[in-house]
Protein backbone atom coordinates (compact mmCIF):
# COMPACT_ATOMS: atom_id res chain seq x y z
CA UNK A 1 -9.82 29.49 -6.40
CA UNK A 2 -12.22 26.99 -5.53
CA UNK A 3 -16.05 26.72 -5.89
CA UNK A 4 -17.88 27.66 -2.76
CA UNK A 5 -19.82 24.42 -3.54
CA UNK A 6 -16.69 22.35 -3.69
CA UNK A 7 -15.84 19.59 -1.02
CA UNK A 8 -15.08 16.46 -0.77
CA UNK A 9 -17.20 13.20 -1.60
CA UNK A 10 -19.89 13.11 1.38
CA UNK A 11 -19.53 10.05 3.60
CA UNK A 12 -22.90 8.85 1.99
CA UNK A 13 -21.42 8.53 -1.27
CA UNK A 14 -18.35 6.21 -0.30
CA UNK A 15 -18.05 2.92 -1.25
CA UNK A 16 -18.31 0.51 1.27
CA UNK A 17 -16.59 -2.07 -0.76
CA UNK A 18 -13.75 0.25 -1.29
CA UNK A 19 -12.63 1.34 2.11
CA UNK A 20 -12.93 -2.43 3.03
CA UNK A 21 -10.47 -3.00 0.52
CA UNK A 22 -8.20 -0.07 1.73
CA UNK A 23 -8.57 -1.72 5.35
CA UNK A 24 -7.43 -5.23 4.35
CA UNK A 25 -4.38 -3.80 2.76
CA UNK A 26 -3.86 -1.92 5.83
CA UNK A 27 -3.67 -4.92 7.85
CA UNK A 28 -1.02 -6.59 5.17
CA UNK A 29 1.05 -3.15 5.26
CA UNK A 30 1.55 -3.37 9.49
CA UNK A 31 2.20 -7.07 9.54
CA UNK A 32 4.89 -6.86 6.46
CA UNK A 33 6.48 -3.82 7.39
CA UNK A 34 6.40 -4.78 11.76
CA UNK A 35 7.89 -8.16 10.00
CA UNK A 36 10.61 -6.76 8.63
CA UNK A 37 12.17 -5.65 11.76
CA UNK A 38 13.13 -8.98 12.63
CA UNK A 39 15.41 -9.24 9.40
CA UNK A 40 16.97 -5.50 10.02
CA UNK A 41 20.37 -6.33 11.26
CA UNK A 42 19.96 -9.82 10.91
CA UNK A 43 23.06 -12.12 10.61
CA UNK A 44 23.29 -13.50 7.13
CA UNK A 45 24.83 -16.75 8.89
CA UNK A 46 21.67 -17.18 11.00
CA UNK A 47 19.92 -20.46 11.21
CA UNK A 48 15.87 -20.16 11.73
CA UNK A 49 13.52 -23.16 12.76
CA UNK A 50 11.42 -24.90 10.22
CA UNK A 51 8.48 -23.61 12.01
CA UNK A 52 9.73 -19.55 11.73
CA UNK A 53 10.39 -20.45 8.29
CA UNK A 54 7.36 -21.90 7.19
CA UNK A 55 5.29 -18.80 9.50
CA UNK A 56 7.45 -16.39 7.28
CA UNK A 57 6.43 -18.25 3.81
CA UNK A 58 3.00 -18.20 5.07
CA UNK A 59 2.88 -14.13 5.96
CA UNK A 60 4.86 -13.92 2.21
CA UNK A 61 2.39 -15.83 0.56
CA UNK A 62 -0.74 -13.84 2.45
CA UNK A 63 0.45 -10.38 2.22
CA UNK A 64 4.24 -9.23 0.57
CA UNK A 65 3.52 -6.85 -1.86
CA UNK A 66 0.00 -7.90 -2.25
CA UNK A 67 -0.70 -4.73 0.45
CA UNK A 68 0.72 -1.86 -1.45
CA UNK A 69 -0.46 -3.21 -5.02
CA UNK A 70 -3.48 -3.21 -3.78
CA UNK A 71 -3.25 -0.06 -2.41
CA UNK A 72 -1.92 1.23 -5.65
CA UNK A 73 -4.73 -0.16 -7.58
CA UNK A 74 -7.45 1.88 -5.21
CA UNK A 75 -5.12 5.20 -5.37
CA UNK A 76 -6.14 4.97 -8.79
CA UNK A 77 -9.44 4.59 -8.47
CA UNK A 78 -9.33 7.59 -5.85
CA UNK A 79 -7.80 9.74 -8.59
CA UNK A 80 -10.10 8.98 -10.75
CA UNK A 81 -12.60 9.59 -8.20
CA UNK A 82 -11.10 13.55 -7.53
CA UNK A 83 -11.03 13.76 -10.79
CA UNK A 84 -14.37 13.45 -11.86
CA UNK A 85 -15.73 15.50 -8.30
CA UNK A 86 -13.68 18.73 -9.82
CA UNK A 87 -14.21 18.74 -13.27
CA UNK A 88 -18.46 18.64 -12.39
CA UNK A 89 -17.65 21.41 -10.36
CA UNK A 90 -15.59 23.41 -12.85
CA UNK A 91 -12.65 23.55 -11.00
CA UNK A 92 -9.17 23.34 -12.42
CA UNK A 93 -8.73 19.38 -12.15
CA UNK A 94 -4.70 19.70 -13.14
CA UNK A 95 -3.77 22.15 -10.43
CA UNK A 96 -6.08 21.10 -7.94
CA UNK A 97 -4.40 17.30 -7.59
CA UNK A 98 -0.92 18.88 -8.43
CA UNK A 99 -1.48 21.10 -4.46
CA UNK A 100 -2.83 17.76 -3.28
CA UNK A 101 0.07 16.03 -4.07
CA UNK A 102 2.61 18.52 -3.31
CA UNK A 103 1.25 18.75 0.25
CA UNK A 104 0.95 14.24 0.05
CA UNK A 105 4.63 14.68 -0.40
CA UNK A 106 5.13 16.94 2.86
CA UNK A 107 3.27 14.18 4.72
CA UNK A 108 5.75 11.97 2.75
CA UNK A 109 8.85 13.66 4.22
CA UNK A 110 7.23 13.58 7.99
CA UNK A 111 5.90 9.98 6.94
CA UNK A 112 9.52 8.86 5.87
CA UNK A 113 11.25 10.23 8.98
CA UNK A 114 9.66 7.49 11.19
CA UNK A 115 9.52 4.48 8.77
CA UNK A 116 12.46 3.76 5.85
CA UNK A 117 9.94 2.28 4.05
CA UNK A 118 7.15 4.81 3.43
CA UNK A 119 4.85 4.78 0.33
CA UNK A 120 3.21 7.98 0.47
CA UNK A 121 6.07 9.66 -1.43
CA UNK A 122 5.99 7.41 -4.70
CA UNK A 123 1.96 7.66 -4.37
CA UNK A 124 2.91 11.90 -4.71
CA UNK A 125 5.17 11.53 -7.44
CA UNK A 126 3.68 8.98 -9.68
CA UNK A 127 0.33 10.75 -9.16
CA UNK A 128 1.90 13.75 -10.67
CA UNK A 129 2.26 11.21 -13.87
CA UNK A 130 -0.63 10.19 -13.24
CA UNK A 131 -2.48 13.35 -14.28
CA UNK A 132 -0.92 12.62 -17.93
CA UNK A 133 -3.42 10.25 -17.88
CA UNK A 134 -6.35 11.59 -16.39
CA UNK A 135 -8.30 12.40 -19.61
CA UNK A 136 -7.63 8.24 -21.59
CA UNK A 137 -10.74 6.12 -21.69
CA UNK A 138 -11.17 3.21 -19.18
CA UNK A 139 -10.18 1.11 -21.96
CA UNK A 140 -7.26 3.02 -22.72
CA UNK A 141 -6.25 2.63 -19.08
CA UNK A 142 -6.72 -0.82 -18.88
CA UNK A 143 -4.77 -1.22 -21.85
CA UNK A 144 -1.89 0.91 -20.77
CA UNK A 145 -2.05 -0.82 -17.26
CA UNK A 146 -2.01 -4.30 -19.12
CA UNK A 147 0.66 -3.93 -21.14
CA UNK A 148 3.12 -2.12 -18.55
CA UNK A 149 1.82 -5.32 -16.67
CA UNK A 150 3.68 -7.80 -19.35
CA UNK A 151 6.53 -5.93 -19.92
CA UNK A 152 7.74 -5.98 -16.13
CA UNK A 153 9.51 -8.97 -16.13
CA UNK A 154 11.93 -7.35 -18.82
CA UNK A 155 12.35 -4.15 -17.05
CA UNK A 156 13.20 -5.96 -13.85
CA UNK A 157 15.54 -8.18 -15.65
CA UNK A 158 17.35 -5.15 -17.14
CA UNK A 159 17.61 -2.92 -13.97
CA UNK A 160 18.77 -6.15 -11.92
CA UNK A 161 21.64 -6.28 -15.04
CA UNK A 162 22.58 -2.78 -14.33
CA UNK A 163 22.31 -2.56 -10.47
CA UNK A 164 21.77 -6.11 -9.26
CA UNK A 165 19.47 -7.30 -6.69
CA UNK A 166 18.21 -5.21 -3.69
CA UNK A 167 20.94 -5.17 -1.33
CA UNK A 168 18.38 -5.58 2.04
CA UNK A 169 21.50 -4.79 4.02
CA UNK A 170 22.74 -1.67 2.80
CA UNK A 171 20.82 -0.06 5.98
CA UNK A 172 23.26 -2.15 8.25
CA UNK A 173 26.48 0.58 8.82
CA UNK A 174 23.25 2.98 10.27
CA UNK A 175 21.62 1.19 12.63
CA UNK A 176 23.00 2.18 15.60
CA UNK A 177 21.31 5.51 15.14
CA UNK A 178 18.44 3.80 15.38
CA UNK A 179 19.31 2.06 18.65
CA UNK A 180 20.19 5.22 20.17
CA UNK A 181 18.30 6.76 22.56
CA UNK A 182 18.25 10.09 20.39
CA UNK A 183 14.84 10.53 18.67
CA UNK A 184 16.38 12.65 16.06
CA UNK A 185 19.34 9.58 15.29
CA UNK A 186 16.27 7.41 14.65
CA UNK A 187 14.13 9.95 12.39
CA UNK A 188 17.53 10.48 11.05
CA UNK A 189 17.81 6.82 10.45
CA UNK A 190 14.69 6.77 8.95
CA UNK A 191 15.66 9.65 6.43
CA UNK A 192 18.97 8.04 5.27
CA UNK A 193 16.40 4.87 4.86
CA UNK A 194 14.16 6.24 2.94
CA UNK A 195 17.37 7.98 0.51
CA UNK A 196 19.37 4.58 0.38
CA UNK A 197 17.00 2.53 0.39
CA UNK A 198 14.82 3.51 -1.83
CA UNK A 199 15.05 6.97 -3.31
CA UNK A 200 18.22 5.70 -5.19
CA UNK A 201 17.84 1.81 -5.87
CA UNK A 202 17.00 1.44 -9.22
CA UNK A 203 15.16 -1.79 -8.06
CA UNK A 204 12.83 0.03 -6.38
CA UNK A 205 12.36 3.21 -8.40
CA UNK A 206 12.06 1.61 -11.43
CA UNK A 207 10.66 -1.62 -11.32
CA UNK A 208 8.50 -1.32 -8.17
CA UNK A 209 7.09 1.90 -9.79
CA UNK A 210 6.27 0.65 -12.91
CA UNK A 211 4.11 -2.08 -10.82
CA UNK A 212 2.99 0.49 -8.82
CA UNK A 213 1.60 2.87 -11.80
CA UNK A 214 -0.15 -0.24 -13.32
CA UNK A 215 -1.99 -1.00 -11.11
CA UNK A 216 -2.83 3.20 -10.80
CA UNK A 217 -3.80 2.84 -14.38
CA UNK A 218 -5.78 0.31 -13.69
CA UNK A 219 -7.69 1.49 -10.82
CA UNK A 220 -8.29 4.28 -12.78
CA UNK A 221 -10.07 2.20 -15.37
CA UNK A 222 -12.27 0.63 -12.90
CA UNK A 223 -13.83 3.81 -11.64
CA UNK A 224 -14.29 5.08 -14.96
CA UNK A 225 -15.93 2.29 -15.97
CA UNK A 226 -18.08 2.23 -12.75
CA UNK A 227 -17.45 -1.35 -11.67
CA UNK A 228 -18.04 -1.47 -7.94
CA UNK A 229 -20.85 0.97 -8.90
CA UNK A 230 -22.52 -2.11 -10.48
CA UNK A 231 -21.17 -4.94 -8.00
CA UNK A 232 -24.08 -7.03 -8.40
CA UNK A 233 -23.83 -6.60 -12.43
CA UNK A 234 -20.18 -7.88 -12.66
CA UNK A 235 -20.40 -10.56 -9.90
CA UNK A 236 -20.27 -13.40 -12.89
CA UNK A 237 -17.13 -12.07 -14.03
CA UNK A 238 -15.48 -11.45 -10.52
CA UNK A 239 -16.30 -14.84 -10.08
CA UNK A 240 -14.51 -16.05 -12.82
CA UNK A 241 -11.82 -13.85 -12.28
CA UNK A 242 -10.92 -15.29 -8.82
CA UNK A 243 -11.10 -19.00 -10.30
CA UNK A 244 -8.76 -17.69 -12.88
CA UNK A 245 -6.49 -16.37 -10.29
CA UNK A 246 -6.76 -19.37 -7.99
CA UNK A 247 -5.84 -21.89 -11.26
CA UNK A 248 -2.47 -19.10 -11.84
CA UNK A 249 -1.24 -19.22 -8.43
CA UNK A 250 -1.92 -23.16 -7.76
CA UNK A 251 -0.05 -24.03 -11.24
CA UNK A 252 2.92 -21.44 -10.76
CA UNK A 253 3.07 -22.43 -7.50
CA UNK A 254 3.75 -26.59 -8.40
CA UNK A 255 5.80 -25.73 -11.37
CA UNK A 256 8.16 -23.72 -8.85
CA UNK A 257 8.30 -26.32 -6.30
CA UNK A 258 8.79 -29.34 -8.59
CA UNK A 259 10.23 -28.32 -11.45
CA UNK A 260 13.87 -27.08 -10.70
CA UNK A 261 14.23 -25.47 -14.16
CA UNK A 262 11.30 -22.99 -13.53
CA UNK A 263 12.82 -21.63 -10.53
CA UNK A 264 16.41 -21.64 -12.27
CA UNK A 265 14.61 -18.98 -14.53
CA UNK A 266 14.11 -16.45 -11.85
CA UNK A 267 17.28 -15.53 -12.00
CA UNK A 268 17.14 -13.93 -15.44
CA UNK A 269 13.50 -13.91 -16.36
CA UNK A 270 11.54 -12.99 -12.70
CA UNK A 271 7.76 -13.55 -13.31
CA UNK A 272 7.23 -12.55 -9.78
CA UNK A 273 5.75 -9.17 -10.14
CA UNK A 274 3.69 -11.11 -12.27
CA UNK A 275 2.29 -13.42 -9.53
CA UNK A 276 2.09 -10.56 -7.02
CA UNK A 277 -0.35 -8.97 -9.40
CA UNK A 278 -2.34 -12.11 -9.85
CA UNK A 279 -2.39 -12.76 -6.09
CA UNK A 280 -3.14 -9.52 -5.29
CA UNK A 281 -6.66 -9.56 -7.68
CA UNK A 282 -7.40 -13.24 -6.22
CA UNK A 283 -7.27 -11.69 -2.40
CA UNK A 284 -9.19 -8.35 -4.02
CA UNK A 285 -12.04 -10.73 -6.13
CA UNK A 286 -12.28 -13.07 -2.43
CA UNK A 287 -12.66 -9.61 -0.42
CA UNK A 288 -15.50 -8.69 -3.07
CA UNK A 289 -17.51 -12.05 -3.23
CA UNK A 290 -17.82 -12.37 0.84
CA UNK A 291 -18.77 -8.91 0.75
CA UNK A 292 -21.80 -9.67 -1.50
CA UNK A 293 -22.76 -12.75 0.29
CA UNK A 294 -23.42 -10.80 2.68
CA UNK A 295 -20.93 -12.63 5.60
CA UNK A 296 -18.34 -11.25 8.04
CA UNK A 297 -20.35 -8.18 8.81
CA UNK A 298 -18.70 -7.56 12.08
CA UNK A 299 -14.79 -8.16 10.08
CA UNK A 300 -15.95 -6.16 7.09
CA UNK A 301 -17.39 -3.03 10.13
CA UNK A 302 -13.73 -2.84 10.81
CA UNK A 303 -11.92 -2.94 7.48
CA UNK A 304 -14.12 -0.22 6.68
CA UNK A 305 -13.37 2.27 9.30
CA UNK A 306 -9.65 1.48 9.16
CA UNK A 307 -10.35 2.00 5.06
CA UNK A 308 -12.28 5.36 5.71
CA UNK A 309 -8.72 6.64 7.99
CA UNK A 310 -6.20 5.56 5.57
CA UNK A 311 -4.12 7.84 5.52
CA UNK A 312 -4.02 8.33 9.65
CA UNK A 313 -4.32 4.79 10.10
CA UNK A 314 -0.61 4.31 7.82
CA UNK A 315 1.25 7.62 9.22
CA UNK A 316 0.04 5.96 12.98
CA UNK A 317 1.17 2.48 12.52
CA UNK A 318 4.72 3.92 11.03
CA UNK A 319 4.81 6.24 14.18
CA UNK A 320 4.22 3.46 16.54
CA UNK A 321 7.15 1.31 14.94
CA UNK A 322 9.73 4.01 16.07
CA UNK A 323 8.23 3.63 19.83
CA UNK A 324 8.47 -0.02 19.81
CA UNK A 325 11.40 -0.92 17.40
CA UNK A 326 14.44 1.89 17.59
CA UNK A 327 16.48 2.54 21.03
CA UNK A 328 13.90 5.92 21.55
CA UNK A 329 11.26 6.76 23.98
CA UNK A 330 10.72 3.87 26.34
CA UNK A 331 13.60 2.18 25.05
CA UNK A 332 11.76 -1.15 23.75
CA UNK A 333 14.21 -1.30 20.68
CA UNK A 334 12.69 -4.58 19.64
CA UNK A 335 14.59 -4.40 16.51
CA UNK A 336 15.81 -8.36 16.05
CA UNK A 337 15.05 -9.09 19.60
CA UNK A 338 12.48 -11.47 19.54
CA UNK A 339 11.45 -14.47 17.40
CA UNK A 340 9.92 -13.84 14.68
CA UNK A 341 6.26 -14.53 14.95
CA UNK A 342 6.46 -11.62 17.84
CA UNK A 343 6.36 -9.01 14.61
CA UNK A 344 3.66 -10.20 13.28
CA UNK A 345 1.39 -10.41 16.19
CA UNK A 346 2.67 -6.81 16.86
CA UNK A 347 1.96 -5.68 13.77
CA UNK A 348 -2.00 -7.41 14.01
CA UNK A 349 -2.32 -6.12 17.51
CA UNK A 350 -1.74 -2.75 17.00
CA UNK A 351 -3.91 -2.84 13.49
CA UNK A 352 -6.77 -4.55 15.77
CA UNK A 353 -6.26 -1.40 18.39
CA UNK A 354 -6.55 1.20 15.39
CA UNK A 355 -9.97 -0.50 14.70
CA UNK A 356 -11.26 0.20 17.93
CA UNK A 357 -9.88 3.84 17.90
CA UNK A 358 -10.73 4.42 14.31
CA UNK A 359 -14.62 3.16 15.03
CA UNK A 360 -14.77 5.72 18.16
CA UNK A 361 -12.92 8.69 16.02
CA UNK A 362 -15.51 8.48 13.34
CA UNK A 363 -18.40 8.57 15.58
CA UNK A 364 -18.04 12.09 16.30
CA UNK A 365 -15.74 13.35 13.20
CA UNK A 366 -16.17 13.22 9.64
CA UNK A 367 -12.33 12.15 8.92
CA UNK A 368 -9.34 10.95 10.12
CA UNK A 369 -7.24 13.98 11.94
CA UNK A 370 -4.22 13.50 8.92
CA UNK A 371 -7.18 13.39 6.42
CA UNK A 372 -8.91 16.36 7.62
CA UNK A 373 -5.63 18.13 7.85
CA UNK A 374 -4.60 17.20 3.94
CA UNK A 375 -8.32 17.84 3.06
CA UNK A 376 -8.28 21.58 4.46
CA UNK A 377 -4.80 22.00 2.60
CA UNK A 378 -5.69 20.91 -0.51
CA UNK A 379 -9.25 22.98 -0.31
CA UNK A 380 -7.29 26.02 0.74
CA UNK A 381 -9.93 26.47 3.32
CA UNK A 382 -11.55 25.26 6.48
CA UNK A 383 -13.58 22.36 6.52
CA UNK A 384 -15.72 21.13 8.95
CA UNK A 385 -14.33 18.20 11.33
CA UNK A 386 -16.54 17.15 13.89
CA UNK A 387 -20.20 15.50 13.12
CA UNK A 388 -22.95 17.56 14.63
């Protein structure tokens, strides 16, 4: 049973820095996942402009799996976070996050219904791991996190030996229950998704998640070792972090345009995950130096109230794409109807709406509704919701 005295971390104790970050991966989730609704059903014969082509290399470049590593990093940290909050309060740490991510995995299941490609689930299960790992060092973690880091390449070369590449139509034969008019064909659709998509690739359950618990691990090893506690402190090295990262991604980036050889070697050695990860900490290290130059206050306003609704701010953005994409409620079924730049500026117009909505929401409550919900479940009590 829980301590009277135990809550969760006050608003006054957040980090800034670290909802900002939450927000900007936000943004890269809606654009990325809206985006991939022009390629769902897509001809593999069809012929796009140089100018849709280049957009799409552009949105790659900026955000493809730079969103949810990202994310995965700071679900780390927030572990490490919880954590540390119920072990000062004597609470049972283990069994505490094991009802928090039990009920994370309901959400999951709701989550999943009205987007193929939620996240929330593998964040529930690979927490549960997770905990395995709650008592190692920050150097430990970093360690662990470095090392599963090296070895991906091999694991993804092995699982694409055994199952090949991800088949990105296998959702093709279902989605005419997603044109329907039916809500329950397109939750339905969303379901077998979520199952055939995901669930059961190997690509994605084994390789993805090994990225994914990484980059936990490492998260993890940040808050332990207090870094964005002391910001200021580590600015030298963040600084030479991102020059690091920029040198990686401007010499991989060369060697796989000009040299034919390098890119030949994709096919059996694919150091991809590799410059995701290094991409990911340049965008992360960029986020953290205009933060402490004090610029973009207005930009870095909104990143943190989308940051401080997460969780809402995801499960919205997935329930909106069922509105506007499948054959359901006002029939919009946008799903490869337009070109393709219309996704994208969907996908930034509705995160620049949730800004808005999440500012005004957080003027008079102390969470996001989903957040307050989860909170109250994984407290096994009441908890108060709107700001006096």
């Amino acid at each position: 049973m829980p301590q009277p005295d135990f809550k969760p971390i006050e608003a006054s104790k957040r980090l800034p820095l670290i909802d900002i970050l939450r927000g900007w991966a936000l943004l890269g989730v809606v654009v990325m996942n809206y985006g991939e609704f022009y390629f769902i059903g897509l001809s593999p014969h069809h012929q796009s402009s140089k100018a849709t082509d280049l957009l799409i290399t552009i949105a790659n470049a900026m955000f493809s799996s730079k969103s949810w590593t990202l994310l995965s990093f700071l679900f780390g940290y927030g572990f490490a976070v919880i954590m540390q909050n119920t072990r000062l309060k004597n609470v049972n740490s283990n069994s505490f996050f094991i009802k928090r991510m039990i009920w994370l995995l309901v959400l999951a299941f709701i989550d999943s219904a009205f987007f193929f490609g939620d996240i929330l689930k593998d964040y529930a299960f690979l927490g549960l791991i997770l905990l395995l790992f709650s008592r190692c060092s920050a150097k430990t973690s970093l360690y662990i996190g470095a090392a599963l880091f090296l070895v991906t390449p091999v694991i993804n070369g092995i699982v694409v030996s055994l199952a090949g590449n991800l088949d990105i139509g296998i959702l093709a034969p279902y989605l005419p229950l997603y044109k329907s008019h039916s809500l329950l064909n397109a939750l339905w659709f969303g379901l077998i998704g979520t199952w055939k998509g995901q669930v059961t690739d190997l690509n994605l359950g084994v390789t993805i998640h090994t990225v994914m618990f990484c980059c936990f691990l490492i998260g993890q090893a940040a808050q332990k070792s207090e870094f964005f506690n002391k910001i200021e402190i580590n600015k030298s090295f963040i600084k030479k972090t991102w020059l690091v990262c920029l040198i990686l991604i401007l010499t991989d980036s060369t060697l796989v345009l000009t040299v034919k050889k390098v890119a030949d070697m994709q096919d059996y050695l694919n150091l991809g995950y590799w410059w995701v990860m290094v991409a990911m900490t340049f965008t992360a290290t960029s986020i953290c130096l205009l933060y402490m130059s004090g610029k973009l206050k207005m930009i870095f306003s909104g990143l943190q109230a989308m940051g401080k609704m997460t969780l809402t701010n995801y499960m919205v953005q997935n329930f909106v794409s069922i509105i506007l994409f499948s054959g359901f409620g006002f029939g919009f079924g946008l799903t490869h109807r337009l070109p393709a730049p219309y996704y994208y500026l969907l996908g930034l117009m509705v995160f620049i709406l949730q800004i808005f909505i999440s500012k005004w929401w957080l003027r008079k409550f102390y969470y996001g509704p989903v957040e307050w919900v989860w909170r109250q479940l994984s407290y096994g009590r009441r908890l108060p919701g709107r700001i006096k």
